[in-house]
N, C-alpha and C. Protein backbone atom coordinates (compact mmCIF):
# COMPACT_ATOMS: atom_id res chain seq x y z
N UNK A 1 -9.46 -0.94 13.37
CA UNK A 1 -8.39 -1.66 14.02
C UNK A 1 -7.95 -0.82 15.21
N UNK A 2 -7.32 -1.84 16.49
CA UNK A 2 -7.10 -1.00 17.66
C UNK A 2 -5.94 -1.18 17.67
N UNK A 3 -4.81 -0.37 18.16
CA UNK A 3 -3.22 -1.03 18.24
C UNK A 3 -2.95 -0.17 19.40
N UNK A 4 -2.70 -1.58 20.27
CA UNK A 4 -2.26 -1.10 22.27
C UNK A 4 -0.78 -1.56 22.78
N UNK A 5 -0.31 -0.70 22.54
CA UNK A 5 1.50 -0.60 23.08
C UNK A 5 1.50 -0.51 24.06
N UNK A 6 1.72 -1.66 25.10
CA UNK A 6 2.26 -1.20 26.44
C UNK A 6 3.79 -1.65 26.93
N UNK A 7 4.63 -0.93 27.82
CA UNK A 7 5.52 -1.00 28.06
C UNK A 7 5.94 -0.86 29.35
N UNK A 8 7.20 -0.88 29.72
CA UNK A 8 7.52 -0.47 31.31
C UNK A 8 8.83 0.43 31.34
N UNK A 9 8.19 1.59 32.05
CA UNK A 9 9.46 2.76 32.04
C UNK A 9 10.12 1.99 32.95
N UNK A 10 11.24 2.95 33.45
CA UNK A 10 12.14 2.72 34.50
C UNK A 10 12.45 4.01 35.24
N UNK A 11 12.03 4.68 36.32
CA UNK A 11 12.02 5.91 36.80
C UNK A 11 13.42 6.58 36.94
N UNK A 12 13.22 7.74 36.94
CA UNK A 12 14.64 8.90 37.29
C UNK A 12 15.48 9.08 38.28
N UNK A 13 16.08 8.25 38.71
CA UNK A 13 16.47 8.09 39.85
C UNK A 13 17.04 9.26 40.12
N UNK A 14 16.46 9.47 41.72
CA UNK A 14 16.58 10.59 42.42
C UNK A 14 16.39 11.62 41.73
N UNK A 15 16.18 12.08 40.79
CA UNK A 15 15.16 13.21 39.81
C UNK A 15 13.62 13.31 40.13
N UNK A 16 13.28 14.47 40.10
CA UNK A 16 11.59 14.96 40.32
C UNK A 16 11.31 14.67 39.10
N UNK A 17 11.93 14.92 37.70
CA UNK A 17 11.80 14.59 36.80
C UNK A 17 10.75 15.27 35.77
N UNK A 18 10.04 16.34 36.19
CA UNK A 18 8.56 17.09 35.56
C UNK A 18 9.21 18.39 35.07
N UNK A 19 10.39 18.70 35.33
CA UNK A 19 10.88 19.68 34.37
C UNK A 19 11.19 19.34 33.02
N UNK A 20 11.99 18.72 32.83
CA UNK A 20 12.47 18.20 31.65
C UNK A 20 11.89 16.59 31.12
N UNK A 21 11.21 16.74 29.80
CA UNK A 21 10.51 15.55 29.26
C UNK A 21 11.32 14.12 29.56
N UNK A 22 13.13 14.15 29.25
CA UNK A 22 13.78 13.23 29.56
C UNK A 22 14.00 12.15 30.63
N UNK A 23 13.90 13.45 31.75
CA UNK A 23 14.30 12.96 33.22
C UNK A 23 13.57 12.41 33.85
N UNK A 24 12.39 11.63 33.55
CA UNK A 24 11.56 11.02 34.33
C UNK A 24 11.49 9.39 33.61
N UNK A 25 11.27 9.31 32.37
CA UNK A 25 11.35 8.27 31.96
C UNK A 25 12.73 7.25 31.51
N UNK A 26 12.78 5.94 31.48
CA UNK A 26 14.19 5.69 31.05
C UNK A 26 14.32 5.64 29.75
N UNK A 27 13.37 5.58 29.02
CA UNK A 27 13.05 5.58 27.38
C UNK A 27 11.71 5.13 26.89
N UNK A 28 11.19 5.73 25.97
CA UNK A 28 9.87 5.58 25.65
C UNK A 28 9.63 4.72 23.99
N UNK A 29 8.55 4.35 24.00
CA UNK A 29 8.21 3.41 22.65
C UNK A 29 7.06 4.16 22.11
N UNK A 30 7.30 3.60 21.31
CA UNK A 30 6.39 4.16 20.02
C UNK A 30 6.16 3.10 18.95
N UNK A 31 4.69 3.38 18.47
CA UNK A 31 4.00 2.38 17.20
C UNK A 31 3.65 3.43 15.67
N UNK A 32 3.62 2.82 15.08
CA UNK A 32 3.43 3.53 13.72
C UNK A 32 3.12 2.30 12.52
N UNK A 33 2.11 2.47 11.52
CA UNK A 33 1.94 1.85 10.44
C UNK A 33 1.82 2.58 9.47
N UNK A 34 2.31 1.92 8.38
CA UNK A 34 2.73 2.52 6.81
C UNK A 34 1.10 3.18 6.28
N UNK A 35 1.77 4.04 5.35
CA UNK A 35 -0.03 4.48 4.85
C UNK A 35 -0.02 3.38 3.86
N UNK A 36 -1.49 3.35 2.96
CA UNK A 36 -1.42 2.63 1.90
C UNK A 36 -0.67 2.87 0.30
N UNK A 37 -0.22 3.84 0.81
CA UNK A 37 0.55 4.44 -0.34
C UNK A 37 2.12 4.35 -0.29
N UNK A 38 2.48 4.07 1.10
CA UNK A 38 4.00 3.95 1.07
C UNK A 38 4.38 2.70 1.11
N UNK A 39 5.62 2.68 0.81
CA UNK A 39 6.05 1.82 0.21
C UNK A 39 6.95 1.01 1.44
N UNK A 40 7.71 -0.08 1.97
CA UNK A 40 8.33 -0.13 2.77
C UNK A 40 9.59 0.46 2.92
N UNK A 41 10.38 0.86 2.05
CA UNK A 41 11.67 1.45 2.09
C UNK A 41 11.33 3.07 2.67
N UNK A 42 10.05 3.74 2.20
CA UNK A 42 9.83 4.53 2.75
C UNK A 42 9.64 4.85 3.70
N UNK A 43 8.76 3.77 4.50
CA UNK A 43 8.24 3.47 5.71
C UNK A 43 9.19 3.46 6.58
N UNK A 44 10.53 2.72 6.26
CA UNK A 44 11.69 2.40 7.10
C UNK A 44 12.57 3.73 7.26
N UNK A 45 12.45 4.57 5.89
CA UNK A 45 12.71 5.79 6.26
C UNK A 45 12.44 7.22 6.85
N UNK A 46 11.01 7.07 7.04
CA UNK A 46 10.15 7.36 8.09
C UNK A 46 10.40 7.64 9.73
N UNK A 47 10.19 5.88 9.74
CA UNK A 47 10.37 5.55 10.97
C UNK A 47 11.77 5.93 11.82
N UNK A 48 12.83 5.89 11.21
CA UNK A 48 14.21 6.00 11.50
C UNK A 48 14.59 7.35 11.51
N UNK A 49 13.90 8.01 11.06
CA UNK A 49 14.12 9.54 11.32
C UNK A 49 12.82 9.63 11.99
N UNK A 50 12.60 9.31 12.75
CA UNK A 50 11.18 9.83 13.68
C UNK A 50 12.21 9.29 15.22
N UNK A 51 12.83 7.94 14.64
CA UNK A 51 13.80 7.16 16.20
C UNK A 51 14.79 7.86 16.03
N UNK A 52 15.39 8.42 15.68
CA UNK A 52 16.61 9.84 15.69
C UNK A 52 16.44 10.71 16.13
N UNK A 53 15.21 11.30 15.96
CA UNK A 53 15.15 12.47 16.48
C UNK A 53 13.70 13.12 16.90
N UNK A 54 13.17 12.41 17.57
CA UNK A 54 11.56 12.56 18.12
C UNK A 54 10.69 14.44 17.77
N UNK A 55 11.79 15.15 18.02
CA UNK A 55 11.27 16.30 18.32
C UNK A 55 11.34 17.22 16.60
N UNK A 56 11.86 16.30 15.45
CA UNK A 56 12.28 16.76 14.31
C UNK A 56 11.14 17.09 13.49
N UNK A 57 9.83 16.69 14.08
CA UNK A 57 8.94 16.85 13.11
C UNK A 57 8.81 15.64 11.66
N UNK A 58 7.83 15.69 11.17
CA UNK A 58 7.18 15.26 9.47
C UNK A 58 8.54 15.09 9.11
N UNK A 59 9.27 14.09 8.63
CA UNK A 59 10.65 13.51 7.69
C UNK A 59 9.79 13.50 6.24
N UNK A 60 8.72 13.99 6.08
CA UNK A 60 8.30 14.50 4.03
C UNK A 60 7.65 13.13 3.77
N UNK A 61 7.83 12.16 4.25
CA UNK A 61 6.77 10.98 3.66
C UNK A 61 5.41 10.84 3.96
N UNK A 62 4.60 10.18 3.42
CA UNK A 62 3.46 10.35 3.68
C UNK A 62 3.45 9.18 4.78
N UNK A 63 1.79 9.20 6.02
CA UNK A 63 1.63 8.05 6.73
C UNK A 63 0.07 7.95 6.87
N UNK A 64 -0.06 7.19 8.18
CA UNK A 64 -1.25 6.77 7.67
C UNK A 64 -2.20 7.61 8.85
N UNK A 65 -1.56 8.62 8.82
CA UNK A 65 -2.12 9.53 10.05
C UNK A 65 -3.55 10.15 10.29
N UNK A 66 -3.95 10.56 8.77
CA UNK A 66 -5.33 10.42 8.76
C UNK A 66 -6.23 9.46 8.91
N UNK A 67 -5.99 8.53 9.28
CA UNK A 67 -6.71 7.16 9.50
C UNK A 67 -6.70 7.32 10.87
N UNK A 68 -6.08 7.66 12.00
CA UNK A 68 -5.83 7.43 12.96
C UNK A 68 -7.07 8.59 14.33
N UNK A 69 -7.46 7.96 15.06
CA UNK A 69 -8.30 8.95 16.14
C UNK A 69 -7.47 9.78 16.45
N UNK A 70 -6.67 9.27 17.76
CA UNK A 70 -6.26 9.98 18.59
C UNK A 70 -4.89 11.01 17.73
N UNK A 71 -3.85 10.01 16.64
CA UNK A 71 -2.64 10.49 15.99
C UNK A 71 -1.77 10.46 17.57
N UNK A 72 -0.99 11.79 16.93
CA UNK A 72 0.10 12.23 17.99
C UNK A 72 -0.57 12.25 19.96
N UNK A 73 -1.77 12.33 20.06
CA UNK A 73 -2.13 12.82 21.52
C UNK A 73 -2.01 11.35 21.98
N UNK A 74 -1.71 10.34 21.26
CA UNK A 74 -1.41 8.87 22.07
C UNK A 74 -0.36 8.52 22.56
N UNK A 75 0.81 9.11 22.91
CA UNK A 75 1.80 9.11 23.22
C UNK A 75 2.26 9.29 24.30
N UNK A 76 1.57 9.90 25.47
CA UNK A 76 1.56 9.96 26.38
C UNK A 76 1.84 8.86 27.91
N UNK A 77 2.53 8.58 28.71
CA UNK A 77 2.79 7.25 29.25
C UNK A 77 3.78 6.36 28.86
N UNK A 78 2.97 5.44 29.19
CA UNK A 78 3.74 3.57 29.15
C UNK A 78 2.62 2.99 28.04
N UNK A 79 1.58 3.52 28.13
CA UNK A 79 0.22 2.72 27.76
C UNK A 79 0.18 3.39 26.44
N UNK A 80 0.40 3.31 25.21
CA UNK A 80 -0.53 3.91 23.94
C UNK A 80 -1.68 3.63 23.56
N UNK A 81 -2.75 3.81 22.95
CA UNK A 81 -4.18 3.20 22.07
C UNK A 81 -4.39 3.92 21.39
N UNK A 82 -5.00 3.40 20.09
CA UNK A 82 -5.38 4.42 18.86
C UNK A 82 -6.10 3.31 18.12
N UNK A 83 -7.11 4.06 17.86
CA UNK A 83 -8.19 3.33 16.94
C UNK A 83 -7.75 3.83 15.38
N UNK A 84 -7.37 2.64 14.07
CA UNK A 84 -7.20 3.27 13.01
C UNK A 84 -8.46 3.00 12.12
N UNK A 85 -9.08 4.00 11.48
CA UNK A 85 -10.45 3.92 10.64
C UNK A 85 -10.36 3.66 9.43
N UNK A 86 -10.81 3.05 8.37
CA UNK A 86 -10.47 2.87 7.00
C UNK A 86 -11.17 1.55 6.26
N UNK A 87 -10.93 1.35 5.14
CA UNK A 87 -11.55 0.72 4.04
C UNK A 87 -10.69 -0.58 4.57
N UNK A 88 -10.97 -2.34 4.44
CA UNK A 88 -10.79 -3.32 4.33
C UNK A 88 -9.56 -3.17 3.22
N UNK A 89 -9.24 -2.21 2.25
CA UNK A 89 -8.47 -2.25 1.10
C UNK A 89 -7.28 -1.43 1.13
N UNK A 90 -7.36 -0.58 2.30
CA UNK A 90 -6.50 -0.37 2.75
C UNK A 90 -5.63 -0.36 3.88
N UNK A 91 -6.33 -1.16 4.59
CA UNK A 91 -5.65 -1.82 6.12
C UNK A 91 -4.99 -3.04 5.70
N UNK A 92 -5.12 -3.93 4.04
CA UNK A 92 -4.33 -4.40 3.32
C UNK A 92 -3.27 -4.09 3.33
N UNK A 93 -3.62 -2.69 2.72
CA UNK A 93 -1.87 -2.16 2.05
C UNK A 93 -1.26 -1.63 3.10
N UNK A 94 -1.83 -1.37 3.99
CA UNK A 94 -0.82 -0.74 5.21
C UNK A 94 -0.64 -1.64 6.25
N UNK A 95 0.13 -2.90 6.08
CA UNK A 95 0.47 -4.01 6.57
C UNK A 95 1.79 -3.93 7.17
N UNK A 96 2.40 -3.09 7.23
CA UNK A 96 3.57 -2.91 8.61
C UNK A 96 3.29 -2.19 9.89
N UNK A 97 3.65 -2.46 10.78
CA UNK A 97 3.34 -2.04 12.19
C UNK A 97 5.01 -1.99 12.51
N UNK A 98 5.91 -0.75 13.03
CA UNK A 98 6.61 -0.59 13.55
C UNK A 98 7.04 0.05 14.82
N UNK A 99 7.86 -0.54 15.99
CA UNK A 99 7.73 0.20 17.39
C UNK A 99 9.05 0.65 17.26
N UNK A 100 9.23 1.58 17.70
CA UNK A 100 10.80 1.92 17.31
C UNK A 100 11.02 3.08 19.00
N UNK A 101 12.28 3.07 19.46
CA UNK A 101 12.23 3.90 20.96
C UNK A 101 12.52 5.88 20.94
N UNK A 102 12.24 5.81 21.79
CA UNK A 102 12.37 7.39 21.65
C UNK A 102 13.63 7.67 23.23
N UNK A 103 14.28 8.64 23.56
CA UNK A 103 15.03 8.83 24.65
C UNK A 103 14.25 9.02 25.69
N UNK A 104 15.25 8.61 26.96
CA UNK A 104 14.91 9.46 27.94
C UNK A 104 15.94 9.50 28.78
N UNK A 105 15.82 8.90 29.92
CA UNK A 105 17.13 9.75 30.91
C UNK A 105 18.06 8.67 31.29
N UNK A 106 17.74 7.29 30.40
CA UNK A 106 19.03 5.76 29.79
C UNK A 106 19.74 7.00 28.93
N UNK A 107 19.87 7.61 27.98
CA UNK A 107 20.57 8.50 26.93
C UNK A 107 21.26 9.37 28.21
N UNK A 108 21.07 10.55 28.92
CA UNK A 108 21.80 10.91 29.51
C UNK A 108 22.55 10.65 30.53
N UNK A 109 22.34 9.64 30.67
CA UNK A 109 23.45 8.89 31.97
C UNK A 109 23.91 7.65 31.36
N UNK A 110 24.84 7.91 30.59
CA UNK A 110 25.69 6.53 29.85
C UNK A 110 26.52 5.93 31.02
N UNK A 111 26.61 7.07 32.09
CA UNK A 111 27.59 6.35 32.82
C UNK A 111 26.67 4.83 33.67
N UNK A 112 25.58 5.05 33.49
CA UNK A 112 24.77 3.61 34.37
C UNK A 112 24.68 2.66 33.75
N UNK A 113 25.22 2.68 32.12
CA UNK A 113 25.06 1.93 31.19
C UNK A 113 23.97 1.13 31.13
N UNK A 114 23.05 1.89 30.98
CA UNK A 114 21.43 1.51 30.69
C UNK A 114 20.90 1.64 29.86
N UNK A 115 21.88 2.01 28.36
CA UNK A 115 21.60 2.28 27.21
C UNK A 115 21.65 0.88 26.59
N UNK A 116 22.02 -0.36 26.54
CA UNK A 116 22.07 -1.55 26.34
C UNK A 116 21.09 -2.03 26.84
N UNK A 117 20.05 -2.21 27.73
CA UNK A 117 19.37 -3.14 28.23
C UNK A 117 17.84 -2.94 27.23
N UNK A 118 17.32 -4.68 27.46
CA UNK A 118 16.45 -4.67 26.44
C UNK A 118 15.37 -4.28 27.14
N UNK A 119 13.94 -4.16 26.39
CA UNK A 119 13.09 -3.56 27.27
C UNK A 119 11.67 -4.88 26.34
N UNK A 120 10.99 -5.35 27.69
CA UNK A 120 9.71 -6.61 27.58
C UNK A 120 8.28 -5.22 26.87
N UNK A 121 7.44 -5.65 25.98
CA UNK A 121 6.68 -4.80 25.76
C UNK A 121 5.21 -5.66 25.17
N UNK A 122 4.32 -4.82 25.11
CA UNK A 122 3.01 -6.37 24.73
C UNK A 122 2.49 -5.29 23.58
N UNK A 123 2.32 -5.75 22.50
CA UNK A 123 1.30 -4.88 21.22
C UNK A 123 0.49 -5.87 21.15
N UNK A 124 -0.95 -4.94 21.37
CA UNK A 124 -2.17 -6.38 20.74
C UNK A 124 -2.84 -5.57 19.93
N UNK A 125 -3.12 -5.99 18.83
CA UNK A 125 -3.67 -5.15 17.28
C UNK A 125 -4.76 -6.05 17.14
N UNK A 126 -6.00 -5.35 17.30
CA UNK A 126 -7.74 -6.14 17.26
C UNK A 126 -8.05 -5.42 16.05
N UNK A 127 -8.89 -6.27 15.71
CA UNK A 127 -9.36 -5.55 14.14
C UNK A 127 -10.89 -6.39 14.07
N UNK A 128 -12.05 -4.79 14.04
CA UNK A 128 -13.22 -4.87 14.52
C UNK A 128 -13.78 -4.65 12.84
N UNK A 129 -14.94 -5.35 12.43
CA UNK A 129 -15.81 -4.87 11.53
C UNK A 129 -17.18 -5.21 11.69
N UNK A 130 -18.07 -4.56 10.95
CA UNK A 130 -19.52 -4.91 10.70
C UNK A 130 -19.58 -6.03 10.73
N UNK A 131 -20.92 -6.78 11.39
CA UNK A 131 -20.98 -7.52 11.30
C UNK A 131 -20.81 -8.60 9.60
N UNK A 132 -19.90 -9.29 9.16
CA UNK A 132 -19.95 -9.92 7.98
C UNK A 132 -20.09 -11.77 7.96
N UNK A 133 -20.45 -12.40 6.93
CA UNK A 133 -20.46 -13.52 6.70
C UNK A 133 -19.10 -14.31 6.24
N UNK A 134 -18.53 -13.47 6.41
CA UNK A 134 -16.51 -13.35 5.65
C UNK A 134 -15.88 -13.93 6.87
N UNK A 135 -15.28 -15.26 7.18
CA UNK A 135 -14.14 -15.60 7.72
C UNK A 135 -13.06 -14.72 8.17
N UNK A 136 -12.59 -13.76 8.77
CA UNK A 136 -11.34 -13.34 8.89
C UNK A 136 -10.58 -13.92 9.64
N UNK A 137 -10.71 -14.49 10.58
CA UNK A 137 -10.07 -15.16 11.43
C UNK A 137 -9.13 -15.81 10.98
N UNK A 138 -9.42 -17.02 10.22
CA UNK A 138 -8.98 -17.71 9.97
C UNK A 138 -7.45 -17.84 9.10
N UNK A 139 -7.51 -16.81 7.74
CA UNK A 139 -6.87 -16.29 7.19
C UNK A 139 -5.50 -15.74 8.20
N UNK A 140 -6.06 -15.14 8.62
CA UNK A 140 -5.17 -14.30 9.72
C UNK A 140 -4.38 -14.81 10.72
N UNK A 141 -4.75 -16.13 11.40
CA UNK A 141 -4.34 -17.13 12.04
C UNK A 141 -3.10 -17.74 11.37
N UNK A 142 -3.71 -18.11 9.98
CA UNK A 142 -2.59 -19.19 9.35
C UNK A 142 -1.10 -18.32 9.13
N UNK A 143 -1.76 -16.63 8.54
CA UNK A 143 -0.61 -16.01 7.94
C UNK A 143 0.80 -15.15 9.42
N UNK A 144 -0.55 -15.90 10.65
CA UNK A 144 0.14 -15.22 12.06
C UNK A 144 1.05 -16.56 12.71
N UNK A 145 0.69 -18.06 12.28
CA UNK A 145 0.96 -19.37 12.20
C UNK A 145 0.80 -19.54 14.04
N UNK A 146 -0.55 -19.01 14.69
CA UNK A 146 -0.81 -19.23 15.58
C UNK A 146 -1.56 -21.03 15.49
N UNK A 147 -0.33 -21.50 17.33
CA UNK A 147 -0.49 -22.54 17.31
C UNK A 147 -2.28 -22.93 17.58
N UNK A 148 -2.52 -24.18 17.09
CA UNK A 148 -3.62 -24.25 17.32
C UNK A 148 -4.32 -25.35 18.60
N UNK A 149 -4.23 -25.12 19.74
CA UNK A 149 -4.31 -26.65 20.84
C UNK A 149 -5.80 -27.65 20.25
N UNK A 150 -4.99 -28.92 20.38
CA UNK A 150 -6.11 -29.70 20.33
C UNK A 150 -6.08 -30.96 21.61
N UNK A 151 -7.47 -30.79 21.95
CA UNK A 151 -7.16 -31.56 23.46
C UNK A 151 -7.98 -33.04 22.84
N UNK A 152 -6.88 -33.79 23.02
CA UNK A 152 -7.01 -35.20 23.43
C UNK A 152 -7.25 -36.29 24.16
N UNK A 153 -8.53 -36.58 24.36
CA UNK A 153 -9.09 -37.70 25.17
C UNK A 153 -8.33 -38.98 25.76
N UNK A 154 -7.75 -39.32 26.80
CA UNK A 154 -7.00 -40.40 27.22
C UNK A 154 -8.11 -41.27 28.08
């Protein structure tokens, strides 16, 4: 499976911004999915101490990090990608995908009040296998309740 976060900073106004990680971006996003072993309450507790405090390190739960290529070196930018590797049985169980924000230099200037504004973002999650005789599509469609067009002859 591929999972591609893209987003749109908002630059530092009037800041060079390459000293300090903050001062260049207006806030950054981030993706994460549960391992197959956690549970969602865990997951949520995870995640929420990872959006608190970016620089805090491992919050003790397990994730699904060994599955992952790149891990932590995807973080970099506006653009994320990470290929996750694993068994059909456990890309099951690790069925949450969460984006949650990290700071940047919206947090230190409250006075521009740019800490409120929402931010447009696109995740597209592809999920590649061997060639099989197995339907996935379909399944996946109904449980995503993508509309389906049907063009009609007049």
């Amino acid at each position: 499976m591929r999972v591609t976060l893209s987003y749109f900073i908002e630059p530092g106004p009037g800041e060079i911004g390459w000293q300090d990680r903050y001062r260049y971006a207006s806030h950054g996003l981030r993706f994460d999915l549960n391992s197959p072993t956690e549970s969602k309450n865990q997951f949520l507790r995870r995640i929420n101490a990872k959006s608190r405090d970016d620089d805090n390190g491992h919050p003790g739960t397990s994730s699904a990090s060994e599955h992952w290529i790149l891990g932590q070196a995807r973080d970099k930018g506006s653009v994320h990608s990470d290929i996750w590797q694993g068994s059909a049985a456990e890309l099951a169980a690790s069925n949450l995908i969460a984006i949650y924000p990290t700071i940047g230099w919206w947090k230190e200037r409250a006075h521009l009040e740019r800490w409120n504004r929402k931010t447009r973002y696109s995740l597209i999650v592809s999920i590649y296998t061997p060639e099989q005789e197995v339907d996935i599509y379909t399944p996946v469609s109904i449980q995503l309740q993508v509309p389906v067009s049907i063009e009609i002859n007049t």
